[in-house]
N, C-alpha and C. Protein backbone atom coordinates (compact mmCIF):
# COMPACT_ATOMS: atom_id res chain seq x y z
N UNK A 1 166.16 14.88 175.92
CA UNK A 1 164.98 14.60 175.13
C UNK A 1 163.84 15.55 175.49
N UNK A 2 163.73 15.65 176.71
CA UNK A 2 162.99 16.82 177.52
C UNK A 2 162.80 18.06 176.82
N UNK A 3 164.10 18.78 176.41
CA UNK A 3 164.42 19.81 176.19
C UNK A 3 164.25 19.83 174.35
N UNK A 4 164.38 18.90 173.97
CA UNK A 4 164.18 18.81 172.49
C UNK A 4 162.75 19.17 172.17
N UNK A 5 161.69 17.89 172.88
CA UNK A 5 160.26 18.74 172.66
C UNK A 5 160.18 19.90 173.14
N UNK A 6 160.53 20.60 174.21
CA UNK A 6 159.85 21.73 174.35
C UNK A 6 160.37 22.62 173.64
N UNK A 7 161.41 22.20 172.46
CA UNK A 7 161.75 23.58 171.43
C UNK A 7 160.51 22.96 170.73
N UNK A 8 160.73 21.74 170.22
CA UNK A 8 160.05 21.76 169.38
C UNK A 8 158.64 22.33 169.17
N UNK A 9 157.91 22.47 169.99
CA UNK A 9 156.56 22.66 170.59
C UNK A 9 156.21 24.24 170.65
N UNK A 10 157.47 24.87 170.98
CA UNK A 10 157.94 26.24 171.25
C UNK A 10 157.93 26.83 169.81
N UNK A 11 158.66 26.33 168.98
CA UNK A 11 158.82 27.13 167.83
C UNK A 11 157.50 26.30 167.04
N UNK A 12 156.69 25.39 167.24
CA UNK A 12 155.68 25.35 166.33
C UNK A 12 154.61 26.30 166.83
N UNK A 13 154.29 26.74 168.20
CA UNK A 13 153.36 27.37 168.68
C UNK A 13 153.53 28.87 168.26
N UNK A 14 154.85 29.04 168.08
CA UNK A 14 155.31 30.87 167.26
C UNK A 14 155.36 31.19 165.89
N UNK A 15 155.60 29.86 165.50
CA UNK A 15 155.51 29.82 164.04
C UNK A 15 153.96 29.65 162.97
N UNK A 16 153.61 28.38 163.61
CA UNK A 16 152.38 28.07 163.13
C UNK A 16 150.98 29.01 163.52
N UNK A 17 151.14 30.20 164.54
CA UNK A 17 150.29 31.12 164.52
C UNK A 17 150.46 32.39 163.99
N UNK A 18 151.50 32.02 162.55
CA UNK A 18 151.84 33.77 162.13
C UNK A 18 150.87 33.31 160.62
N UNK A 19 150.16 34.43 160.65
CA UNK A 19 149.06 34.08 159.24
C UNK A 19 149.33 35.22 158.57
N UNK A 20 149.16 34.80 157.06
CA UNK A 20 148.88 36.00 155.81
C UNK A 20 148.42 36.68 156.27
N UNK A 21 148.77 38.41 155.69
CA UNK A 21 147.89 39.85 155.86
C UNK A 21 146.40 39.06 154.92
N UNK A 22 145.57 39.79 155.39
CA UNK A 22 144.17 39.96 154.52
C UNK A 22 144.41 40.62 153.24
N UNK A 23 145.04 42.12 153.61
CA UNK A 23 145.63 43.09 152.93
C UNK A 23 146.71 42.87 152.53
N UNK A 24 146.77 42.89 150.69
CA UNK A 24 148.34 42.89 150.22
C UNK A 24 148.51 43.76 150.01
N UNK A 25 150.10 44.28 149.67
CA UNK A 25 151.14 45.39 149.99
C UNK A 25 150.57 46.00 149.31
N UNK A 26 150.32 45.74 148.00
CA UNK A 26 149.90 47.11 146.97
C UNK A 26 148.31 47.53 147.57
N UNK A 27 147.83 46.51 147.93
CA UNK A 27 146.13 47.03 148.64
C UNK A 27 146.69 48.43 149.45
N UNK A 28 147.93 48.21 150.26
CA UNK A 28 147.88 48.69 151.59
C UNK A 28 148.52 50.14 150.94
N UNK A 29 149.08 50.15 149.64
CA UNK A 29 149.82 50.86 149.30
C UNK A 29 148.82 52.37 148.16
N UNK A 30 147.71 51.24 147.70
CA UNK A 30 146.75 52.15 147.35
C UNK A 30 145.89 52.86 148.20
N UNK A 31 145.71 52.22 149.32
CA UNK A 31 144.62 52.74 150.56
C UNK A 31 145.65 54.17 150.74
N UNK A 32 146.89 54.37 151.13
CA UNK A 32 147.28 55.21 151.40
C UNK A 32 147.42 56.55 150.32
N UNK A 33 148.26 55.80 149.06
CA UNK A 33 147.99 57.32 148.19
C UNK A 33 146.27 57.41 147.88
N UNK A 34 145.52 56.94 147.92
CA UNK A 34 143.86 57.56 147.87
C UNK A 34 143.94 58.59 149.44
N UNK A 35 144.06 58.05 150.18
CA UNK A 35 144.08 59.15 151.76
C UNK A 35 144.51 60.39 151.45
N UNK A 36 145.99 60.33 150.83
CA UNK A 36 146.86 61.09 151.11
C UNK A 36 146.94 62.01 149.63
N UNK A 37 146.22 61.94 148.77
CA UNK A 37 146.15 62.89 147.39
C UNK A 37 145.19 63.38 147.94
N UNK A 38 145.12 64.63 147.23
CA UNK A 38 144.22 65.80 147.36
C UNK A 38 144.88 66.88 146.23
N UNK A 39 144.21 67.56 145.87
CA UNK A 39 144.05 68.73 145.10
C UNK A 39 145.16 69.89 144.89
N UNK A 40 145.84 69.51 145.69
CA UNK A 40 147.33 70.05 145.69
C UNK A 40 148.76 69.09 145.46
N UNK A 41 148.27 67.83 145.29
CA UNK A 41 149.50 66.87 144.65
C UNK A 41 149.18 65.56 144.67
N UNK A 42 149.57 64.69 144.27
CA UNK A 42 149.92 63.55 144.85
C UNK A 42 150.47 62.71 145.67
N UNK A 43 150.11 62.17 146.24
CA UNK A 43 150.90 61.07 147.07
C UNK A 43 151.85 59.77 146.66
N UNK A 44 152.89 59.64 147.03
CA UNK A 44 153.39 58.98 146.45
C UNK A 44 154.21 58.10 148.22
N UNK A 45 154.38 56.78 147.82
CA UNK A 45 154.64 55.86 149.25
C UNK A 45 156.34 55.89 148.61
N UNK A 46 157.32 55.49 149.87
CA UNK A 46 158.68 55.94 149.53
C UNK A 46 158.91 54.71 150.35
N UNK A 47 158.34 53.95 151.08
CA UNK A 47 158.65 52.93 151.53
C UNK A 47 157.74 52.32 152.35
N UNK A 48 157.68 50.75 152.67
CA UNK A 48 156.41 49.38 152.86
C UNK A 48 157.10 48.69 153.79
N UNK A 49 156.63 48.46 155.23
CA UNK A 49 156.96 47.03 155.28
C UNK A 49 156.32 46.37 156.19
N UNK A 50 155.60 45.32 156.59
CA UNK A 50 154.95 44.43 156.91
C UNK A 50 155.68 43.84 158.78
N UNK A 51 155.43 44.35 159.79
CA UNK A 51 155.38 43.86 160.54
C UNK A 51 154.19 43.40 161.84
N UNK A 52 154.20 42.27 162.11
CA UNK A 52 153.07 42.38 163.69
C UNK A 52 151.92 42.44 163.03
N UNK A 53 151.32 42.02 161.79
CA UNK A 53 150.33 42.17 161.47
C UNK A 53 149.72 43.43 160.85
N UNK A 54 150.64 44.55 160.66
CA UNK A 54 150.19 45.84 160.08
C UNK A 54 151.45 46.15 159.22
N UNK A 55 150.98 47.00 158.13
CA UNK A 55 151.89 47.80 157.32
C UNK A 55 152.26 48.92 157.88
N UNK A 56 153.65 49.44 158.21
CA UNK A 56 154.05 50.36 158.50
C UNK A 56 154.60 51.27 157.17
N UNK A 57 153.91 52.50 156.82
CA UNK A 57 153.55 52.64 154.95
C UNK A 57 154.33 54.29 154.96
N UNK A 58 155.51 54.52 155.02
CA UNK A 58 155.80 55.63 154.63
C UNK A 58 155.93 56.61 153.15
N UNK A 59 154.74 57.74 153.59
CA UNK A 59 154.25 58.46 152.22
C UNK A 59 155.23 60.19 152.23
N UNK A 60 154.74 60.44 150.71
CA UNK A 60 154.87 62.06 150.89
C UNK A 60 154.31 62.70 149.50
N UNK A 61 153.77 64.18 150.22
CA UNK A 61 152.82 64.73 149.32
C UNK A 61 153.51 66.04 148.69
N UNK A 62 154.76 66.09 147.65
CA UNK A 62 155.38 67.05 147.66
C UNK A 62 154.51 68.36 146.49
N UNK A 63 152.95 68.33 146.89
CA UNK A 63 152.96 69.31 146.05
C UNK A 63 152.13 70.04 147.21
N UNK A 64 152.09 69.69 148.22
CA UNK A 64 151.27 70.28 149.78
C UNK A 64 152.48 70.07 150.62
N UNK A 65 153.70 69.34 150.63
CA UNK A 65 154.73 69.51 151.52
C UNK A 65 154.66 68.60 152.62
N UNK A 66 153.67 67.58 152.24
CA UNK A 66 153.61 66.45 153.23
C UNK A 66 153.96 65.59 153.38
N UNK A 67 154.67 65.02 154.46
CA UNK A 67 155.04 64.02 154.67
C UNK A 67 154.79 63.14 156.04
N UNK A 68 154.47 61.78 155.87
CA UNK A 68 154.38 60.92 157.23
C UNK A 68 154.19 59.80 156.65
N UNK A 69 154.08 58.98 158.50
CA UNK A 69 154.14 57.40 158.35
C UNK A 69 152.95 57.18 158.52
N UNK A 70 152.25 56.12 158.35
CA UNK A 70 150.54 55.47 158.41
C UNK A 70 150.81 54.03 158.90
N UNK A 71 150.15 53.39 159.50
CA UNK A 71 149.86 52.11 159.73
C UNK A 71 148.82 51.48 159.37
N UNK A 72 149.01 50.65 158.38
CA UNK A 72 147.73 49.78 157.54
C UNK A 72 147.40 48.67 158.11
N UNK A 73 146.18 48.38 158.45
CA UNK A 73 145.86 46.69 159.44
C UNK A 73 146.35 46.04 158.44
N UNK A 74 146.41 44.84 158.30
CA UNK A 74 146.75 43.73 157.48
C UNK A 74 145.06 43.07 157.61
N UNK A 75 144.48 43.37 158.18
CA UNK A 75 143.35 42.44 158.36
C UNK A 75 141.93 43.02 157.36
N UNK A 76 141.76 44.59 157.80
CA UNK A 76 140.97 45.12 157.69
C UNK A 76 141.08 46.20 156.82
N UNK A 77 142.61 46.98 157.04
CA UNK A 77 142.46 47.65 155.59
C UNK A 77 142.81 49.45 157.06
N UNK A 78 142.56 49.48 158.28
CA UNK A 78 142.06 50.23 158.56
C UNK A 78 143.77 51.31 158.80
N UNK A 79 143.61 52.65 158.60
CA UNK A 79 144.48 53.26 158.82
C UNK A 79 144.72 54.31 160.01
N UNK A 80 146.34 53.86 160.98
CA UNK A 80 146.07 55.26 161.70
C UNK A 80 147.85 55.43 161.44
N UNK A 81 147.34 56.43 161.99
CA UNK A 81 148.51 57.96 161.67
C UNK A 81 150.06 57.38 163.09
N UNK A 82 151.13 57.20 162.34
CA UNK A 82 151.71 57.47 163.39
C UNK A 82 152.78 59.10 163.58
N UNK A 83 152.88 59.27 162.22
CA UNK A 83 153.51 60.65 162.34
C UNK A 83 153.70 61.50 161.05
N UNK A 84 153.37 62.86 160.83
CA UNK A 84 153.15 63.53 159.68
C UNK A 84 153.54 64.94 160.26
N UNK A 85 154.14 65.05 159.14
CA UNK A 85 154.57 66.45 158.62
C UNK A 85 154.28 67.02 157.83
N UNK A 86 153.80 68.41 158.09
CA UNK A 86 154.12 69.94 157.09
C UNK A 86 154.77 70.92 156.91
N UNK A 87 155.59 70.92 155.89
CA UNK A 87 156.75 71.90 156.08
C UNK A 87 156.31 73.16 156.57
């Protein structure tokens, strides 16, 4: 019985503290092609996905030859760089 509450207690304390992004996918998905266009192409995202509270947002800019990953807060919107390329 012991062991029953402390799952129980266990998985409500891991569960019941995972909350909605602030930021939805397409928010997170426009923040990035606005960053990532410029005057030599567009940006276009090739893949999204939502972990730990941030978007991990992979883009590419094939008319500048760019490509990388970004991390979008879920909270705030805010973006950093985890890896980019130029051919």
């Amino acid at each position: 019985m012991k062991c029953l509450s402390l799952l129980i207690i266990l998985y409500m304390f891991l569960f019941g503290c995972i909350q909605a992004p602030e930021i939805t996918e397409s928010e997170a998905i426009a923040i990035i092609e606005q960053l990532h266009t410029n005057s030599f192409g567009t940006a276009e995202v090739i893949s999204i996905d939502y972990h730990f509270g941030r978007y991990a947002v992979e883009w590419e800019n094939e008319g500048n030859c760019e490509w990388g990953i970004d991390h979008v807060d879920g909270d705030d919107g805010s973006v950093t760089m985890k890896q980019a390329s130029i051919c």
